[in-house]
C-alpha atoms as a PDB file:
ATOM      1  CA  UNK A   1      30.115 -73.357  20.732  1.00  0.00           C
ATOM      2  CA  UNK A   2      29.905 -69.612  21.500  1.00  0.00           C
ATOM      3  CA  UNK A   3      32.866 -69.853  23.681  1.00  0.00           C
ATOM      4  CA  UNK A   4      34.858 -71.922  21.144  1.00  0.00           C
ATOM      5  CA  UNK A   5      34.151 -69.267  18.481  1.00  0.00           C
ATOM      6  CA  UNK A   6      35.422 -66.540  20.584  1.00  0.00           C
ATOM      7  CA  UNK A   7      38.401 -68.137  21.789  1.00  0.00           C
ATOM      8  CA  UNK A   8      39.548 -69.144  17.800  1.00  0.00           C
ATOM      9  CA  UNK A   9      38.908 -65.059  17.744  1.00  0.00           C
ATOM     10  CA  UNK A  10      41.549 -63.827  20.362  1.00  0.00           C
ATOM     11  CA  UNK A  11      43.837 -66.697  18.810  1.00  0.00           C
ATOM     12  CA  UNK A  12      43.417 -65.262  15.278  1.00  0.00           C
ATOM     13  CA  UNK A  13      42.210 -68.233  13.687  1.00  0.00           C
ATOM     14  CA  UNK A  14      39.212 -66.366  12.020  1.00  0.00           C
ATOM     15  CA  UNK A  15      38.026 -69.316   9.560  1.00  0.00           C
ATOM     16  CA  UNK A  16      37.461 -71.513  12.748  1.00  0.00           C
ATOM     17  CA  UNK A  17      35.766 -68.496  14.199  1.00  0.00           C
ATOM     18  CA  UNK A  18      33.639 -68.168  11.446  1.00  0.00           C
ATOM     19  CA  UNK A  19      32.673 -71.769  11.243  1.00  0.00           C
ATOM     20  CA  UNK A  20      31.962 -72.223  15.095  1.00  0.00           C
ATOM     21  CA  UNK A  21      29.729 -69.599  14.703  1.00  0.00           C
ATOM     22  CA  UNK A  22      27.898 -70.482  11.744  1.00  0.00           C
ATOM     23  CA  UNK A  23      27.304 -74.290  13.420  1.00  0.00           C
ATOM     24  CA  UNK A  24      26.042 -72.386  16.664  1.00  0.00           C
ATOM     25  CA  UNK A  25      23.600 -70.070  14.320  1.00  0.00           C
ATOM     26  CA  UNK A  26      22.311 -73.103  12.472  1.00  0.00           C
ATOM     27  CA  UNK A  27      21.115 -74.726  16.105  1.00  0.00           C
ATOM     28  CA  UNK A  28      19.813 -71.572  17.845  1.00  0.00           C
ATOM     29  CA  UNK A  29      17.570 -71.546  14.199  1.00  0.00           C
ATOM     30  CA  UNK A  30      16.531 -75.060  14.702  1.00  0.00           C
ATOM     31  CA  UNK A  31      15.391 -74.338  18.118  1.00  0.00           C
ATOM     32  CA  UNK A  32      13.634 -70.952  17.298  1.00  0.00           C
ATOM     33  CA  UNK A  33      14.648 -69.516  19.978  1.00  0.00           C
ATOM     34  CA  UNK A  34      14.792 -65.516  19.892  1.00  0.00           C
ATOM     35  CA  UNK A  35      17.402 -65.496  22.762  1.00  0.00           C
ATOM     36  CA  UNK A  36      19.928 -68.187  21.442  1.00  0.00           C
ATOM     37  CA  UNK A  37      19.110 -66.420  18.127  1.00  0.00           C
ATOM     38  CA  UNK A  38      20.345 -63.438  19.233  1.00  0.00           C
ATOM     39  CA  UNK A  39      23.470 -64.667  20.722  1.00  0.00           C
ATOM     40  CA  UNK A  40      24.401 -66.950  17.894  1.00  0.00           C
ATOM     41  CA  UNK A  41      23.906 -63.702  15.390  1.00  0.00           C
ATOM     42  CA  UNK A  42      25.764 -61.829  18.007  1.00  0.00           C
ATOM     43  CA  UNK A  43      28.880 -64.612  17.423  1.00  0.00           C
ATOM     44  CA  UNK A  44      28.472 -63.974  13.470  1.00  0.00           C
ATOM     45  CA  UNK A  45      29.004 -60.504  13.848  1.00  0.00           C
ATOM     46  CA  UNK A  46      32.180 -60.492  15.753  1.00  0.00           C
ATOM     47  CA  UNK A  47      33.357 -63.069  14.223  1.00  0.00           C
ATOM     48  CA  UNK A  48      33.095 -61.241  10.589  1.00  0.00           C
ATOM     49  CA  UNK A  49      34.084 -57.685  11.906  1.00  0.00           C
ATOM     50  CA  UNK A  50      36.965 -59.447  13.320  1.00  0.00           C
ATOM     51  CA  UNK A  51      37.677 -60.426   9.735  1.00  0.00           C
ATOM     52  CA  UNK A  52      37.075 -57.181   8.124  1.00  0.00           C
ATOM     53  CA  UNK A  53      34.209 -58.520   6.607  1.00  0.00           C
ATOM     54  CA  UNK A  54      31.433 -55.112   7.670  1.00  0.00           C
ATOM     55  CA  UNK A  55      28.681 -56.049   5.474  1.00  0.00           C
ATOM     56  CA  UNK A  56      28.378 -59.475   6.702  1.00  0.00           C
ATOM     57  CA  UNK A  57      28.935 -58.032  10.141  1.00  0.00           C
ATOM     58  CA  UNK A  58      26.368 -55.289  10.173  1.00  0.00           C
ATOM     59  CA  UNK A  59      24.051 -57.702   8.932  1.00  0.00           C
ATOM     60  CA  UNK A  60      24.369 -59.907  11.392  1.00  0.00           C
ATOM     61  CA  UNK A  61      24.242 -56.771  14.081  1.00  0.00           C
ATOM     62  CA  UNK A  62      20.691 -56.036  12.986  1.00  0.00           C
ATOM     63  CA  UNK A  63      19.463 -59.213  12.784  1.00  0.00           C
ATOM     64  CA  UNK A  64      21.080 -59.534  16.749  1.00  0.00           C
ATOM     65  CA  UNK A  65      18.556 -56.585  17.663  1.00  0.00           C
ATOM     66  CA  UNK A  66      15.755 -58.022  16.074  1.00  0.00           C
ATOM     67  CA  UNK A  67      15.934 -61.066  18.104  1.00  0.00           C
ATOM     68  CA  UNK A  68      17.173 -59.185  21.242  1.00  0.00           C
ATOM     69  CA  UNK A  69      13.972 -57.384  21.095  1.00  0.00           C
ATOM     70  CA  UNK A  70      11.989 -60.577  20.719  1.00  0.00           C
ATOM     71  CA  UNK A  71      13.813 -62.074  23.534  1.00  0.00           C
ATOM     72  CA  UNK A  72      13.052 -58.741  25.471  1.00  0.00           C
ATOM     73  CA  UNK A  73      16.520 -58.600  26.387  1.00  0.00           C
ATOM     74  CA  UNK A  74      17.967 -54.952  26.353  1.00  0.00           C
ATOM     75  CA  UNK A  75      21.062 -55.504  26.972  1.00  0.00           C
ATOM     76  CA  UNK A  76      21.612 -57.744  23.753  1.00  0.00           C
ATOM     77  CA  UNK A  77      19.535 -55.106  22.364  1.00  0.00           C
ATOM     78  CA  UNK A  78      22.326 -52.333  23.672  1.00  0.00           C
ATOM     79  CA  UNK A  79      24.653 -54.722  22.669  1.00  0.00           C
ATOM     80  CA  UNK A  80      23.788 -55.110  19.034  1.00  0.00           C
ATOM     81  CA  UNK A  81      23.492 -51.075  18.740  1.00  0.00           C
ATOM     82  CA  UNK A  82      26.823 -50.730  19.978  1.00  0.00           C
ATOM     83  CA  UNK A  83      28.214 -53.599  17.514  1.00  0.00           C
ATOM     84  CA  UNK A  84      26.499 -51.535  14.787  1.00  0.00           C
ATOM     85  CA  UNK A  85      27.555 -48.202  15.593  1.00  0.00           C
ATOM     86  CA  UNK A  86      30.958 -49.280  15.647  1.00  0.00           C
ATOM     87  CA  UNK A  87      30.811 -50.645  12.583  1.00  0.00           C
ATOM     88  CA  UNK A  88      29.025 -48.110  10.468  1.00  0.00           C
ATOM     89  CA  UNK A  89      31.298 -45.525  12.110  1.00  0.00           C
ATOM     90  CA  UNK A  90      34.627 -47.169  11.050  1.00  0.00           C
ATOM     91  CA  UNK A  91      32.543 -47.089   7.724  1.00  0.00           C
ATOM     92  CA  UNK A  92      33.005 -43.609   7.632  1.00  0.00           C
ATOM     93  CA  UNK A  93      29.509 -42.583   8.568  1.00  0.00           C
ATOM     94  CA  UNK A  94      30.500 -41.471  12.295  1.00  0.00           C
ATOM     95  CA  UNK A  95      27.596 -39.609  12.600  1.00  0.00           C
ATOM     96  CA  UNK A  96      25.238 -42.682  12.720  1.00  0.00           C
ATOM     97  CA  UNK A  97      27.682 -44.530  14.323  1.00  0.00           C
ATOM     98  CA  UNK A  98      27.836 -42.156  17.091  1.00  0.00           C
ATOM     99  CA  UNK A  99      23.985 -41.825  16.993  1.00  0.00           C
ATOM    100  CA  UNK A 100      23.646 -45.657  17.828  1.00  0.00           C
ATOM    101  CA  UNK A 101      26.216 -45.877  19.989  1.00  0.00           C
ATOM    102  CA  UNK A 102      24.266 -43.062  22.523  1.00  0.00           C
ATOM    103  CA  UNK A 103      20.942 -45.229  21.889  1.00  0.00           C
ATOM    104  CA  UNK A 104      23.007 -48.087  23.360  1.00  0.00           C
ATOM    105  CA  UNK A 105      24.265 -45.799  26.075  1.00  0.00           C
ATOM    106  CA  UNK A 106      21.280 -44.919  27.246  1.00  0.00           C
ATOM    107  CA  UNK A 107      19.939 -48.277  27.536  1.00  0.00           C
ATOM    108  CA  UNK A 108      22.712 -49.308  29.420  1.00  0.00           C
ATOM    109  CA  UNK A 109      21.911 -46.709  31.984  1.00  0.00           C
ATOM    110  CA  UNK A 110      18.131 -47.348  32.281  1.00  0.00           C
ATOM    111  CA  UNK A 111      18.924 -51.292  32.780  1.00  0.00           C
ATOM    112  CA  UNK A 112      21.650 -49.753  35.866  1.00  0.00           C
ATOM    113  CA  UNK A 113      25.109 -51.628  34.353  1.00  0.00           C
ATOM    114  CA  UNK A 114      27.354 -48.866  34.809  1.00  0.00           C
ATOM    115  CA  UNK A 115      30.153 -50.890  33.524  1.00  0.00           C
ATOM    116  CA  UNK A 116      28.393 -51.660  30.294  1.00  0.00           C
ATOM    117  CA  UNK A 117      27.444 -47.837  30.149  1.00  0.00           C
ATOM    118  CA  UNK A 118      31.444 -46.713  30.990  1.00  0.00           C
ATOM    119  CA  UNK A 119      32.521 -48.538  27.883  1.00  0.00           C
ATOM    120  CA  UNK A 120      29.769 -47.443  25.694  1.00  0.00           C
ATOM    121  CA  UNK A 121      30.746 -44.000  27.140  1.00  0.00           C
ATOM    122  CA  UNK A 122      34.338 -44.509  26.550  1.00  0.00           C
ATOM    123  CA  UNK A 123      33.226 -45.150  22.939  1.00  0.00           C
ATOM    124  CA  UNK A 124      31.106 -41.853  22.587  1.00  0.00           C
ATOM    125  CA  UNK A 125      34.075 -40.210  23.806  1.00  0.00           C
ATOM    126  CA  UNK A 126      35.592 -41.907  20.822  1.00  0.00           C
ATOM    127  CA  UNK A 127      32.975 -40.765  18.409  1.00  0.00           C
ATOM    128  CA  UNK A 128      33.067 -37.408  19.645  1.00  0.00           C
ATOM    129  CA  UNK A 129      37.166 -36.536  19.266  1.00  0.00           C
ATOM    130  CA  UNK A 130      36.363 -38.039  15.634  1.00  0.00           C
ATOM    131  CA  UNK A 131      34.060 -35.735  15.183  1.00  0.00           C
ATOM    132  CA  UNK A 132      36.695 -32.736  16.884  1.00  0.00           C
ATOM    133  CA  UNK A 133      34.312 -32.229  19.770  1.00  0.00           C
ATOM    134  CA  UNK A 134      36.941 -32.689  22.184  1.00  0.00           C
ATOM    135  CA  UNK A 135      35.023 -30.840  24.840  1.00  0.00           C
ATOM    136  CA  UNK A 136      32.066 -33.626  24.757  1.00  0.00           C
ATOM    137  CA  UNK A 137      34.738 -36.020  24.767  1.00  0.00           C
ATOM    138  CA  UNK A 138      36.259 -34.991  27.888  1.00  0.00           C
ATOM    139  CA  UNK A 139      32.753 -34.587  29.676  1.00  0.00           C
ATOM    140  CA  UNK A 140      31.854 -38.494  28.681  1.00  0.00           C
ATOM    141  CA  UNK A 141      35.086 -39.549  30.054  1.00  0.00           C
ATOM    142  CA  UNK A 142      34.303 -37.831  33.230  1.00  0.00           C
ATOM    143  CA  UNK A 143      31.747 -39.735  33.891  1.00  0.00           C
ATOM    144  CA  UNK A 144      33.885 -43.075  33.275  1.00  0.00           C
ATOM    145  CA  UNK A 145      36.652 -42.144  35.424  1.00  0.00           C
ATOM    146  CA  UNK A 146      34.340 -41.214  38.208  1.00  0.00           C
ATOM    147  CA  UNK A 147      32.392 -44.648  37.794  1.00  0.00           C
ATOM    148  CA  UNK A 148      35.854 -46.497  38.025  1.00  0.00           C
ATOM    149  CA  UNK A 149      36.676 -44.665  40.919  1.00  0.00           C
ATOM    150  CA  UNK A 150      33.644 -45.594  42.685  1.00  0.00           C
ATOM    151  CA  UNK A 151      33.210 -49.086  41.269  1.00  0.00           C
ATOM    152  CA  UNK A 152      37.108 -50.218  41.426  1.00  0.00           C
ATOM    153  CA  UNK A 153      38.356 -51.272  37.568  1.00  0.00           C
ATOM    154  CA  UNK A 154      42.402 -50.095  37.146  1.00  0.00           C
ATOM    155  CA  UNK A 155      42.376 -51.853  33.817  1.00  0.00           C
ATOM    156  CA  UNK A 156      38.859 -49.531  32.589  1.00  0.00           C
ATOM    157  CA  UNK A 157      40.369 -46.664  34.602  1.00  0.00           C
ATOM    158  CA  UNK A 158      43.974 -46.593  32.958  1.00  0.00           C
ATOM    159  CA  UNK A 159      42.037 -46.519  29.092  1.00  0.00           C
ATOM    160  CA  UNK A 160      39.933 -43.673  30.545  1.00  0.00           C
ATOM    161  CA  UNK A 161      42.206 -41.499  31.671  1.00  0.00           C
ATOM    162  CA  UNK A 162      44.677 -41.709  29.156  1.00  0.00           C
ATOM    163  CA  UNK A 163      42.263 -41.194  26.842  1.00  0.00           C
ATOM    164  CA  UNK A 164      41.057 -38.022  28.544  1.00  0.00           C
ATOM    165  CA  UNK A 165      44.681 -37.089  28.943  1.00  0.00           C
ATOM    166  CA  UNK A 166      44.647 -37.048  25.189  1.00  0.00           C
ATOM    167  CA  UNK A 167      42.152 -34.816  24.926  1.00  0.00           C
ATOM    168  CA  UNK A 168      42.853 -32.463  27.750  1.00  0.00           C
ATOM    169  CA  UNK A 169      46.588 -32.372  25.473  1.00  0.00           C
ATOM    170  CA  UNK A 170      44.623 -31.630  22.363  1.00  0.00           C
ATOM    171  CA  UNK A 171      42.888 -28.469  23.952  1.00  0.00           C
ATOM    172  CA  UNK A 172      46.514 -27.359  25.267  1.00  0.00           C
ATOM    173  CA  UNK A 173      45.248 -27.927  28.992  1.00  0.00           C
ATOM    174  CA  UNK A 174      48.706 -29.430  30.117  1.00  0.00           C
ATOM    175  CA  UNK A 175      48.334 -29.193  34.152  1.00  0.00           C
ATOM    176  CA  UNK A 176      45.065 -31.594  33.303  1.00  0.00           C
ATOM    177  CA  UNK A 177      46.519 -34.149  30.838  1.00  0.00           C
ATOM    178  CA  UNK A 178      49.836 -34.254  33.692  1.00  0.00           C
ATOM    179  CA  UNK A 179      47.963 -35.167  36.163  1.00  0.00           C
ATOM    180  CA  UNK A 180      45.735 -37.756  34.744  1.00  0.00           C
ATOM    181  CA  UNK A 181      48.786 -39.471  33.249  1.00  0.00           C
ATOM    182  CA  UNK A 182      50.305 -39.299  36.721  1.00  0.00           C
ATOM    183  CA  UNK A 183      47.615 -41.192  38.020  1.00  0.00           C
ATOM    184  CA  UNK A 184      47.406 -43.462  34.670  1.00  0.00           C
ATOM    185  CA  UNK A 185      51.517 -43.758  35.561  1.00  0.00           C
ATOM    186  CA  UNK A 186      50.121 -44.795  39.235  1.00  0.00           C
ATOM    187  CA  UNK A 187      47.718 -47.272  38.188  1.00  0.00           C
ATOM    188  CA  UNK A 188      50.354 -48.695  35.712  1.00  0.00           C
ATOM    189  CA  UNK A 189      52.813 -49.089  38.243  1.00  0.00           C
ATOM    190  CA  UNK A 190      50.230 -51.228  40.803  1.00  0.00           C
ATOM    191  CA  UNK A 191      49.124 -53.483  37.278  1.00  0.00           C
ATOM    192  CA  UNK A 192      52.640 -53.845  36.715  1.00  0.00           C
ATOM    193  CA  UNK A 193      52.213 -54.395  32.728  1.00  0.00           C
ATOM    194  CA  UNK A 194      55.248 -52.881  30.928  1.00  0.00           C
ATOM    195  CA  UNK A 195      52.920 -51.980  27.695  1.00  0.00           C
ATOM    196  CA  UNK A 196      50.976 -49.472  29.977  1.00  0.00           C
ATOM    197  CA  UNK A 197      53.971 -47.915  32.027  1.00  0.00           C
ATOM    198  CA  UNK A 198      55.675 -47.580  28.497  1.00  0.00           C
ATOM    199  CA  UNK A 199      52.513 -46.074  27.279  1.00  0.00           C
ATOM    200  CA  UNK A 200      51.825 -43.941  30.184  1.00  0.00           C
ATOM    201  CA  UNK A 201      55.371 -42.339  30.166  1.00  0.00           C
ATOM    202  CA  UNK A 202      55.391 -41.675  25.970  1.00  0.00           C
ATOM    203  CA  UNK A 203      52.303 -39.672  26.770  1.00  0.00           C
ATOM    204  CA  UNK A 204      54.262 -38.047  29.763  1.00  0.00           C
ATOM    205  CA  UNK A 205      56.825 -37.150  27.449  1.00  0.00           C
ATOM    206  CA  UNK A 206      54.231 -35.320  24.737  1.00  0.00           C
ATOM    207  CA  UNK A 207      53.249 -32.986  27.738  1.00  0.00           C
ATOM    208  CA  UNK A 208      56.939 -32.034  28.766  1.00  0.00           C
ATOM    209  CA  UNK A 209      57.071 -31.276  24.827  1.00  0.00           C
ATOM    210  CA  UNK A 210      54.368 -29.519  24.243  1.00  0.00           C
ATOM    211  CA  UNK A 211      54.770 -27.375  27.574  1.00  0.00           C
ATOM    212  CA  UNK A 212      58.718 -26.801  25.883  1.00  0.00           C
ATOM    213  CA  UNK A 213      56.665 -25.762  22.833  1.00  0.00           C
ATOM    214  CA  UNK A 214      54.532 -23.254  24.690  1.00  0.00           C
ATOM    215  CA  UNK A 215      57.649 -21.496  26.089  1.00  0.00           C
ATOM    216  CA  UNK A 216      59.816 -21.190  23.329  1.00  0.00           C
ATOM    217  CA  UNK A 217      56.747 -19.297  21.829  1.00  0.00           C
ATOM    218  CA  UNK A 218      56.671 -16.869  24.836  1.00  0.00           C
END
């Protein structure tokens, strides 16, 4: 049913979403079961902020951590903070957002996923350039591209370091944000997916501009 759900999700249909979800929800209650609670709450939440619907979603985000913790399952737990932070932070309240998102961070870490923690990171680094500390940013990124270099991931290592590129742009270090595109350009290349070569090279292109910028006001 989960699966289902999900899969009317990537598809768009968000009404079948809903409703896969809401028959999974109504079984994990009959069984009383904190872990198929939590996922089934889990598939409510994405489903709604897939929807646009954040007060349904961030409802069902808390009540995910409740049962997580009932379970005794930390990563749901990590899970359902990160669902939450997101949400509250695309709210408007970053801060919190952010705050949450670290809690879930740092859970990740003390289970030892270091994939869940590089996304988790990646979204920090997200919280932090929204917040204009590009320098944090940048460090939390650092930390994801080195995991993807040691733990192989082109997909999670292309997001990263354009990403970082971004910032490095941002804070007018050009030599940096060159040569993590060139590797982002690299990495694009070997995926072979247009969107990400076409990506890469836009990105390329802000550099060469912005290093034309810093001439003409030599």
């Amino acid at each position: 049913m989960l699966r289902l759900a999900m899969t009317y999700t990537r598809f768009g249909k968000l009404e079948e979403s809903v409703d896969a979800c809401q028959r999974a929800l109504e079984l994990a209650r009959r069984s009383r079961n904190a872990l198929a609670l939590a996922y089934g709450h889990q598939c409510m939440a994405s489903s709604y902020n897939a929807s646009d619907n954040f007060v349904e979603s961030l409802q069902h985000y808390r009540a995910m951590q409740v049962q997580a913790r009932a379970a005794g399952s930390r990563l749901l737990e990590a899970l359902a903070l990160s669902g939450q932070g997101g949400v509250v932070s695309s709210q408007g309240d970053v801060a919190r957002g952010d705050a949450m998102i670290r809690q879930a961070s740092g859970l990740y870490r003390a289970i030892g996923l270091p994939f869940y923690l590089s996304a988790s990171l990646y979204a920090e680094a997200s919280q932090a350039r929204m917040q204009g500390d590009l320098p944090r940013a940048v460090r939390l990124l650092d930390e994801t591209v080195a995991t993807y270099q040691r733990l192989p991931n082109k997909t999670g290592q292309w997001w990263a370091l354009t990403a970082r590129a971004g910032d490095y742009l941002s804070l007018k270090k050009l030599a940096a944000a060159e040569e993590d595109l060139k590797q982002a350009l690299a990495i694009a290349r070997d995926l072979n997916l247009p969107l990400y070569l076409s990506e890469t090279e836009r990105q390329l292109g802000k550099v060469d501009a912005a290093r034309g910028e810093f001439r003409a006001s030599l």
